[in-house]
N, C-alpha and C. Protein backbone atom coordinates (compact mmCIF):
# COMPACT_ATOMS: atom_id res chain seq x y z
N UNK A 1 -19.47 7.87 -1.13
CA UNK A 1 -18.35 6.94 -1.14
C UNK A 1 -18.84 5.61 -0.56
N UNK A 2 -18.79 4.52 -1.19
CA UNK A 2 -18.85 3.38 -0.77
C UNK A 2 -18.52 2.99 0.73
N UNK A 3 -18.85 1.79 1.33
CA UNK A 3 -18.38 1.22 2.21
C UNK A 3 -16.74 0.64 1.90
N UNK A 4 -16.63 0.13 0.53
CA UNK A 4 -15.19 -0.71 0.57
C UNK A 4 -14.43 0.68 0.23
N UNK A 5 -14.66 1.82 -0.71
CA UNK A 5 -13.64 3.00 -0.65
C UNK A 5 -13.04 3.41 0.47
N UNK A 6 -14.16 3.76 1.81
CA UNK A 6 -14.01 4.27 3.15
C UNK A 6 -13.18 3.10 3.60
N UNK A 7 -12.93 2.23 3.57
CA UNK A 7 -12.46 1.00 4.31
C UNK A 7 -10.97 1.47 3.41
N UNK A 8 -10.56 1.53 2.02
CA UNK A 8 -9.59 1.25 1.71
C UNK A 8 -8.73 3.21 2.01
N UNK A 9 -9.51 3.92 2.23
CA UNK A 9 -9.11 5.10 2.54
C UNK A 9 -8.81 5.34 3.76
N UNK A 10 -9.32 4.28 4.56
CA UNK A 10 -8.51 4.42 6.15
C UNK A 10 -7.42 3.78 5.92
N UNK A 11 -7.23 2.73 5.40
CA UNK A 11 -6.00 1.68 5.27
C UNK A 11 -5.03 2.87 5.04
N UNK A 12 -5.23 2.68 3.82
CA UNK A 12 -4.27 3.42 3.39
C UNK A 12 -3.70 5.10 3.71
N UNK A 13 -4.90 5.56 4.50
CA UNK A 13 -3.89 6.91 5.49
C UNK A 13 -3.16 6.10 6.64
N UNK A 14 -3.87 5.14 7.24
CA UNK A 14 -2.85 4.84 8.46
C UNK A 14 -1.53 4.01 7.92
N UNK A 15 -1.30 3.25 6.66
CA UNK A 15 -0.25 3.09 6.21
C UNK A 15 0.75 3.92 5.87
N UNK A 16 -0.23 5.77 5.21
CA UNK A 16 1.06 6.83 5.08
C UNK A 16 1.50 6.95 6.16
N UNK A 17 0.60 7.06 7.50
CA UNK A 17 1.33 7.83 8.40
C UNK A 17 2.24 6.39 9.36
N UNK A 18 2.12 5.36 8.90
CA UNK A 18 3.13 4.50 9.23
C UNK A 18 4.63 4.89 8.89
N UNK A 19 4.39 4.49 7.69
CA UNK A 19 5.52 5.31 6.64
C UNK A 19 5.98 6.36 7.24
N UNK A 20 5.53 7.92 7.37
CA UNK A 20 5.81 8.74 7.41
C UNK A 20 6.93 8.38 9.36
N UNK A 21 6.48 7.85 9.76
CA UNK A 21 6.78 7.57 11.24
C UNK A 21 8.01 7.01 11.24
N UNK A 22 8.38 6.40 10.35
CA UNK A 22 9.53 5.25 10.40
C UNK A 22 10.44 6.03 9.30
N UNK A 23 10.29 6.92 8.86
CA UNK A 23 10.59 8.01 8.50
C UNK A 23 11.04 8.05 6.70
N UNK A 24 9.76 7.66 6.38
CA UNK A 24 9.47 7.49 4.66
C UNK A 24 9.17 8.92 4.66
N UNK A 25 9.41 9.40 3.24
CA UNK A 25 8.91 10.48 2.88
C UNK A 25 8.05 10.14 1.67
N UNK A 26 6.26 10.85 1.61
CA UNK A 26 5.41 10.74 1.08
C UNK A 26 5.56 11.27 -0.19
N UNK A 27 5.66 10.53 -1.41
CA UNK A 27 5.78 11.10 -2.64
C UNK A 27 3.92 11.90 -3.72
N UNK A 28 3.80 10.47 -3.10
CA UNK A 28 2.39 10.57 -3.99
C UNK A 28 1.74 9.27 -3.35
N UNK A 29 0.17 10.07 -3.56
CA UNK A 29 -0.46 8.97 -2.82
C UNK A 29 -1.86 8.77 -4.20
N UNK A 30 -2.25 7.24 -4.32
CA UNK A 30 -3.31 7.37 -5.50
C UNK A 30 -2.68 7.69 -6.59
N UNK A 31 -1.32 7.27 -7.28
CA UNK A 31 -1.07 7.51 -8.53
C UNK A 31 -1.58 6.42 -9.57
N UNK A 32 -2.57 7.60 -10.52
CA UNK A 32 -3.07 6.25 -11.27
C UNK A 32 -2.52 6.94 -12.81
N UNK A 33 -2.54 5.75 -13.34
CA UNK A 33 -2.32 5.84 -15.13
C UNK A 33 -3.57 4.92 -15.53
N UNK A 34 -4.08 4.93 -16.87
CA UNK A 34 -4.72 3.89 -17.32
C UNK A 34 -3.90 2.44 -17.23
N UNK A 35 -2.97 2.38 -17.10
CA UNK A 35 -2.54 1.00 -16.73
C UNK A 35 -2.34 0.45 -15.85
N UNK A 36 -2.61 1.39 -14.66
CA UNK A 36 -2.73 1.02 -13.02
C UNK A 36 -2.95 1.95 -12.29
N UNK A 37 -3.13 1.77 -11.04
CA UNK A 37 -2.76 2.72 -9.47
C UNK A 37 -1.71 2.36 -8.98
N UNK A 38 -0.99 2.74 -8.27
CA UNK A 38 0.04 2.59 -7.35
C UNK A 38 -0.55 3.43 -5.91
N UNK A 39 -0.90 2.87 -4.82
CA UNK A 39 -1.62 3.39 -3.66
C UNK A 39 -0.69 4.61 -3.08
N UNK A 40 0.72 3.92 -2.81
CA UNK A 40 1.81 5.02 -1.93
C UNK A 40 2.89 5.19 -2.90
N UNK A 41 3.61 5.78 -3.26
CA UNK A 41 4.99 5.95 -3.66
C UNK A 41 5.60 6.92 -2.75
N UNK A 42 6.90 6.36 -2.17
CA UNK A 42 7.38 7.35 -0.97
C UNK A 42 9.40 7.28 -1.05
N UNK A 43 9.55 7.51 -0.60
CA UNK A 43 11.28 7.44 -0.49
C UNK A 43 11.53 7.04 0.90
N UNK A 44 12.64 5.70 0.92
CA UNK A 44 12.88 5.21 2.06
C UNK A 44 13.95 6.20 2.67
N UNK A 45 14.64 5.70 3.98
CA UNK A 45 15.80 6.61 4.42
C UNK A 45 17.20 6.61 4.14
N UNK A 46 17.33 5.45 2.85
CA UNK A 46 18.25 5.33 1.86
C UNK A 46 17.91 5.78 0.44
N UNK A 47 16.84 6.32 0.18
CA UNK A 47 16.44 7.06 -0.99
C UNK A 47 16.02 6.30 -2.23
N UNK A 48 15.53 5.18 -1.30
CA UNK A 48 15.04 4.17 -2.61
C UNK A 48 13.50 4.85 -2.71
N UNK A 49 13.03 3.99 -4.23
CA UNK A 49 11.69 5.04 -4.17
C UNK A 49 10.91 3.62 -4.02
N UNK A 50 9.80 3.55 -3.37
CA UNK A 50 9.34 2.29 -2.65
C UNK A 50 7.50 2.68 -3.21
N UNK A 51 7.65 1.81 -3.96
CA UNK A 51 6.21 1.35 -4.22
C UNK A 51 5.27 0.86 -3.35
N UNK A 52 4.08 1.34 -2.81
CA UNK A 52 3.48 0.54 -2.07
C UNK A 52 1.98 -0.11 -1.86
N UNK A 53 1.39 -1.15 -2.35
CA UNK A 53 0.10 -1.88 -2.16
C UNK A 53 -0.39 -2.08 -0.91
N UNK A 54 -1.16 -1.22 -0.77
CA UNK A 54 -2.21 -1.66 0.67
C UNK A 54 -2.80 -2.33 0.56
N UNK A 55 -3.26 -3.34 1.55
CA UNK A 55 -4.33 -4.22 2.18
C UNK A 55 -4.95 -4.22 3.13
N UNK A 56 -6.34 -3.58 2.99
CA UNK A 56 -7.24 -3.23 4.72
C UNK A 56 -7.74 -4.70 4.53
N UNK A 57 -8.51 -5.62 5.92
CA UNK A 57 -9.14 -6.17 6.10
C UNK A 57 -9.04 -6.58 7.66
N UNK A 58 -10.43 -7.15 7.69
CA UNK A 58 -10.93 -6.86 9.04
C UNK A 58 -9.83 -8.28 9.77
N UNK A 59 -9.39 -9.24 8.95
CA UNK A 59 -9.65 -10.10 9.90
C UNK A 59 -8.57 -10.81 8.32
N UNK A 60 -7.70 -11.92 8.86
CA UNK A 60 -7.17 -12.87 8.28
C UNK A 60 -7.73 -13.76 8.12
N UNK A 61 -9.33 -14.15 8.37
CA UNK A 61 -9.80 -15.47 8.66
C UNK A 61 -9.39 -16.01 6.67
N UNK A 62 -9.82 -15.25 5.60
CA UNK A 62 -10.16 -16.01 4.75
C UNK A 62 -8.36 -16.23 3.87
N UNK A 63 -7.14 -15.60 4.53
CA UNK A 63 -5.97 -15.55 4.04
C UNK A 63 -5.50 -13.79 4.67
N UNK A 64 -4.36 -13.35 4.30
CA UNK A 64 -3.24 -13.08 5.03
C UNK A 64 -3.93 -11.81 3.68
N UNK A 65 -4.01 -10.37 4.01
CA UNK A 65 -4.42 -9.12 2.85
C UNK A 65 -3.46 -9.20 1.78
N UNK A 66 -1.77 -9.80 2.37
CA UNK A 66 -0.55 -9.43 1.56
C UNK A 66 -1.07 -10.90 -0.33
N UNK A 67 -2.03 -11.50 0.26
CA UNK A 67 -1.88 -12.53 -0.85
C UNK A 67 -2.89 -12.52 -1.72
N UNK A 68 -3.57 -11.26 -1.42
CA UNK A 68 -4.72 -11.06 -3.09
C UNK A 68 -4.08 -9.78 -3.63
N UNK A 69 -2.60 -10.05 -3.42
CA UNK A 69 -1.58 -9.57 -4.10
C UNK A 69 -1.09 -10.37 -5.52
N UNK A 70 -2.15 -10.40 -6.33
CA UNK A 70 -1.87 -11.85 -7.49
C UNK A 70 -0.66 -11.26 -8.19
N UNK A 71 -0.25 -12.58 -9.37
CA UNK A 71 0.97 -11.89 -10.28
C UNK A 71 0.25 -10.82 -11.29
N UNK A 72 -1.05 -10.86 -11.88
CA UNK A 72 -1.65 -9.92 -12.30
C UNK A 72 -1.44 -7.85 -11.70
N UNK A 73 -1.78 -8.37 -10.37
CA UNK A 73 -1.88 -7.00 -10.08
C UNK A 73 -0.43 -6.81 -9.61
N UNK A 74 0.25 -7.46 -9.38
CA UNK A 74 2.15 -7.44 -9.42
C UNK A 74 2.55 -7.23 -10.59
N UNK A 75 1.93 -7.47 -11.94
CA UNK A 75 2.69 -7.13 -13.20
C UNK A 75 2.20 -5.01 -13.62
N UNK A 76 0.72 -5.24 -13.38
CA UNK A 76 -0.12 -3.95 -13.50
C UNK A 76 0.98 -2.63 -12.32
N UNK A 77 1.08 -3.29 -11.30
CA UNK A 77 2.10 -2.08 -10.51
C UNK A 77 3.36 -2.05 -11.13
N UNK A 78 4.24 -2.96 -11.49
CA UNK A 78 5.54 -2.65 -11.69
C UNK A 78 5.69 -2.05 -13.17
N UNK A 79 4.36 -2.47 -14.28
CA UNK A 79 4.69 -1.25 -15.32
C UNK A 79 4.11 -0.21 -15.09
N UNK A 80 3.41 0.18 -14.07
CA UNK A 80 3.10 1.98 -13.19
C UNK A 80 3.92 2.34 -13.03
N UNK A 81 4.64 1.34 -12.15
CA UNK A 81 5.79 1.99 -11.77
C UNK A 81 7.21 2.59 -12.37
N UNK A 82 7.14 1.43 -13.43
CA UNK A 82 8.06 2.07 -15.01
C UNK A 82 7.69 3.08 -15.04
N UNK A 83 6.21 3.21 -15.41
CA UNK A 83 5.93 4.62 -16.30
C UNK A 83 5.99 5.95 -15.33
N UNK A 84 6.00 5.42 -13.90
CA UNK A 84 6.14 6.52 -13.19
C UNK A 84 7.65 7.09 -13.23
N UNK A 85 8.82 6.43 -13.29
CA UNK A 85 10.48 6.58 -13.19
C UNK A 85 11.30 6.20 -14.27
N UNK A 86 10.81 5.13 -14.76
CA UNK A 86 11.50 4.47 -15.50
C UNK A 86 12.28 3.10 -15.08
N UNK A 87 13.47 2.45 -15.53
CA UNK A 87 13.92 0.83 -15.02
C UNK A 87 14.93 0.92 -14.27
N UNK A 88 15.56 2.26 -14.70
CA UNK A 88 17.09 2.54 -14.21
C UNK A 88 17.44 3.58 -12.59
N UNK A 89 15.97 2.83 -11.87
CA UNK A 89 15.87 3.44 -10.38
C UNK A 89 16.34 2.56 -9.20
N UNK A 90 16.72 2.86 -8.22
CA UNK A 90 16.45 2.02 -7.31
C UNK A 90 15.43 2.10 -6.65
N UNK A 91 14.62 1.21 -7.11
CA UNK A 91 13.42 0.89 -6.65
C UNK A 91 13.04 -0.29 -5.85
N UNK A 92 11.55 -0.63 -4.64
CA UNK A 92 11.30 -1.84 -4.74
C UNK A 92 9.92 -1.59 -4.35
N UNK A 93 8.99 -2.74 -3.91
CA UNK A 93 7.51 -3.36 -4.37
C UNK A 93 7.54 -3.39 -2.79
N UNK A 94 6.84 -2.62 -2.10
CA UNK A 94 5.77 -3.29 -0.77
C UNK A 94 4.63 -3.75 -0.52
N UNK A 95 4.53 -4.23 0.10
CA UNK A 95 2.68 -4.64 0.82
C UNK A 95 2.33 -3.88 2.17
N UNK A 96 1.64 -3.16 2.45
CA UNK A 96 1.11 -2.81 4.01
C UNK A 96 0.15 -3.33 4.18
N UNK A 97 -0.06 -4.66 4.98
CA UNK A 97 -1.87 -5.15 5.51
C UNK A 97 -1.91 -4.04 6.80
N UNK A 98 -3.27 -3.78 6.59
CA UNK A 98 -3.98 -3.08 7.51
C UNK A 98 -4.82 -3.77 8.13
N UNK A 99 -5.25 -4.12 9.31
CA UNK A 99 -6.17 -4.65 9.61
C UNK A 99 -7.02 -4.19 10.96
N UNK A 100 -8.11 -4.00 11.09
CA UNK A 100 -9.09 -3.11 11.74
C UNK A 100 -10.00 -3.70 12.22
N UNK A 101 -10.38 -2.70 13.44
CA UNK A 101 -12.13 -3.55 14.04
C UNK A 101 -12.51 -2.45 13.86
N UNK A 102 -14.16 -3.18 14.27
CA UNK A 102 -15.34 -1.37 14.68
C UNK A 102 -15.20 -1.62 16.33
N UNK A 103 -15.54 -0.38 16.64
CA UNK A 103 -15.97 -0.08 17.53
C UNK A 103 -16.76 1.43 17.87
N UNK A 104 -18.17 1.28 18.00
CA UNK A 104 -18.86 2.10 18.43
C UNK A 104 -18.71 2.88 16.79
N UNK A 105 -19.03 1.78 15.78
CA UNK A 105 -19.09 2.41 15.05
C UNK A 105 -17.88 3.38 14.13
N UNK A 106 -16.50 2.81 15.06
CA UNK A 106 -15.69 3.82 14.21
C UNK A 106 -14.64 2.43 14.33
N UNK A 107 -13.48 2.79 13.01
CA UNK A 107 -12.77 1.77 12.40
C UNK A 107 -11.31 2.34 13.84
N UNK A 108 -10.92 0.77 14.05
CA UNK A 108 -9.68 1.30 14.62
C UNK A 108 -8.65 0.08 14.34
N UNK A 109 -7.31 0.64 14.06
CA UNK A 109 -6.45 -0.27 13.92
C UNK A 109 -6.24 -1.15 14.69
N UNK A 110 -5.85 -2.32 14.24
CA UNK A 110 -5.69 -3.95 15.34
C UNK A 110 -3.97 -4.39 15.01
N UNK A 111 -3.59 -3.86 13.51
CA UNK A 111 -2.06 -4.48 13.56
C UNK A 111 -2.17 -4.05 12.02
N UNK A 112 -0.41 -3.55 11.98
CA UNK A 112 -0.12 -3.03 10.80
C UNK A 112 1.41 -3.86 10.30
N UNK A 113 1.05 -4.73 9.30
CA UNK A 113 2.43 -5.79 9.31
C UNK A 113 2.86 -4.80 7.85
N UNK A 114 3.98 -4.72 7.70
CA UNK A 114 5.02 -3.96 6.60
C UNK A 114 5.67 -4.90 5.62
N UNK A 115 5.79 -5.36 4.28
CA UNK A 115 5.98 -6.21 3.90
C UNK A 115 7.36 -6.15 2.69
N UNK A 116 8.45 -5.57 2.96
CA UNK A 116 9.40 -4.85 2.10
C UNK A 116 9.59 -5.83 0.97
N UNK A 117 9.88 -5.54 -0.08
CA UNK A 117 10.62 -6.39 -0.91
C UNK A 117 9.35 -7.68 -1.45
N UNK A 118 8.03 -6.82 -1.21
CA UNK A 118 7.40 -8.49 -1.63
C UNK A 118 7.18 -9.06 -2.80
N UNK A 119 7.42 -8.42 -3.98
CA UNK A 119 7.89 -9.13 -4.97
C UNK A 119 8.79 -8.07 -6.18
């Protein structure tokens, strides 16, 4: 496994178990079609089904993880997400940035911002 897989496979467990904490329930994690991935799909505590795009990175220096969120990969999730339910859901689109240091060699979280409704 790569260096950027391992990087996006921590993100994105410490984003389930964000989720899971605030008390999302985990639908599917890694749902892919040939026309996309969708990282999280989970159910909020109003039973919406909540799409969700992770973003690990070490550091905001070069921009904010939530904004190489292009309209490209915003169009590629929301017809996943069709094909995962269909139009007639209540649904919506998140972002989780993850962001991490090393230390001693092992990745540890620095701040986990939640981004509901981001497009």
């Amino acid at each position: 496994m790569t260096d950027k897989r391992k990087i996006g496979r921590f993100g994105e467990e410490a984003a389930a178990l964000y989720l899971i904490k605030k008390g999302y329930t985990i639908r599917e994690r890694n749902y892919w079609l040939p026309i996309g991935e969708i990282d999280i799909i989970a159910i909020d505590k109003d039973g919406c089904t909540v799409f969700v795009e992770v973003k690990t990175r070490k550091n905001s220096d070069y921009g904010y993880a939530s904004e190489f969120v292009d309209a490209k990969k915003q169009q590629k999730l929301t017809r996943t997400a069709e094909a995962y339910c269909g139009r007639d859901i209540y649904m919506r689109f998140d972002i989780i940035e993850v962001y991490y240091k090393l230390t001693d060699n092992r990745m540890q979280i620095t701040e986990i911002n939640h981004i509901e409704n981001a497009f």
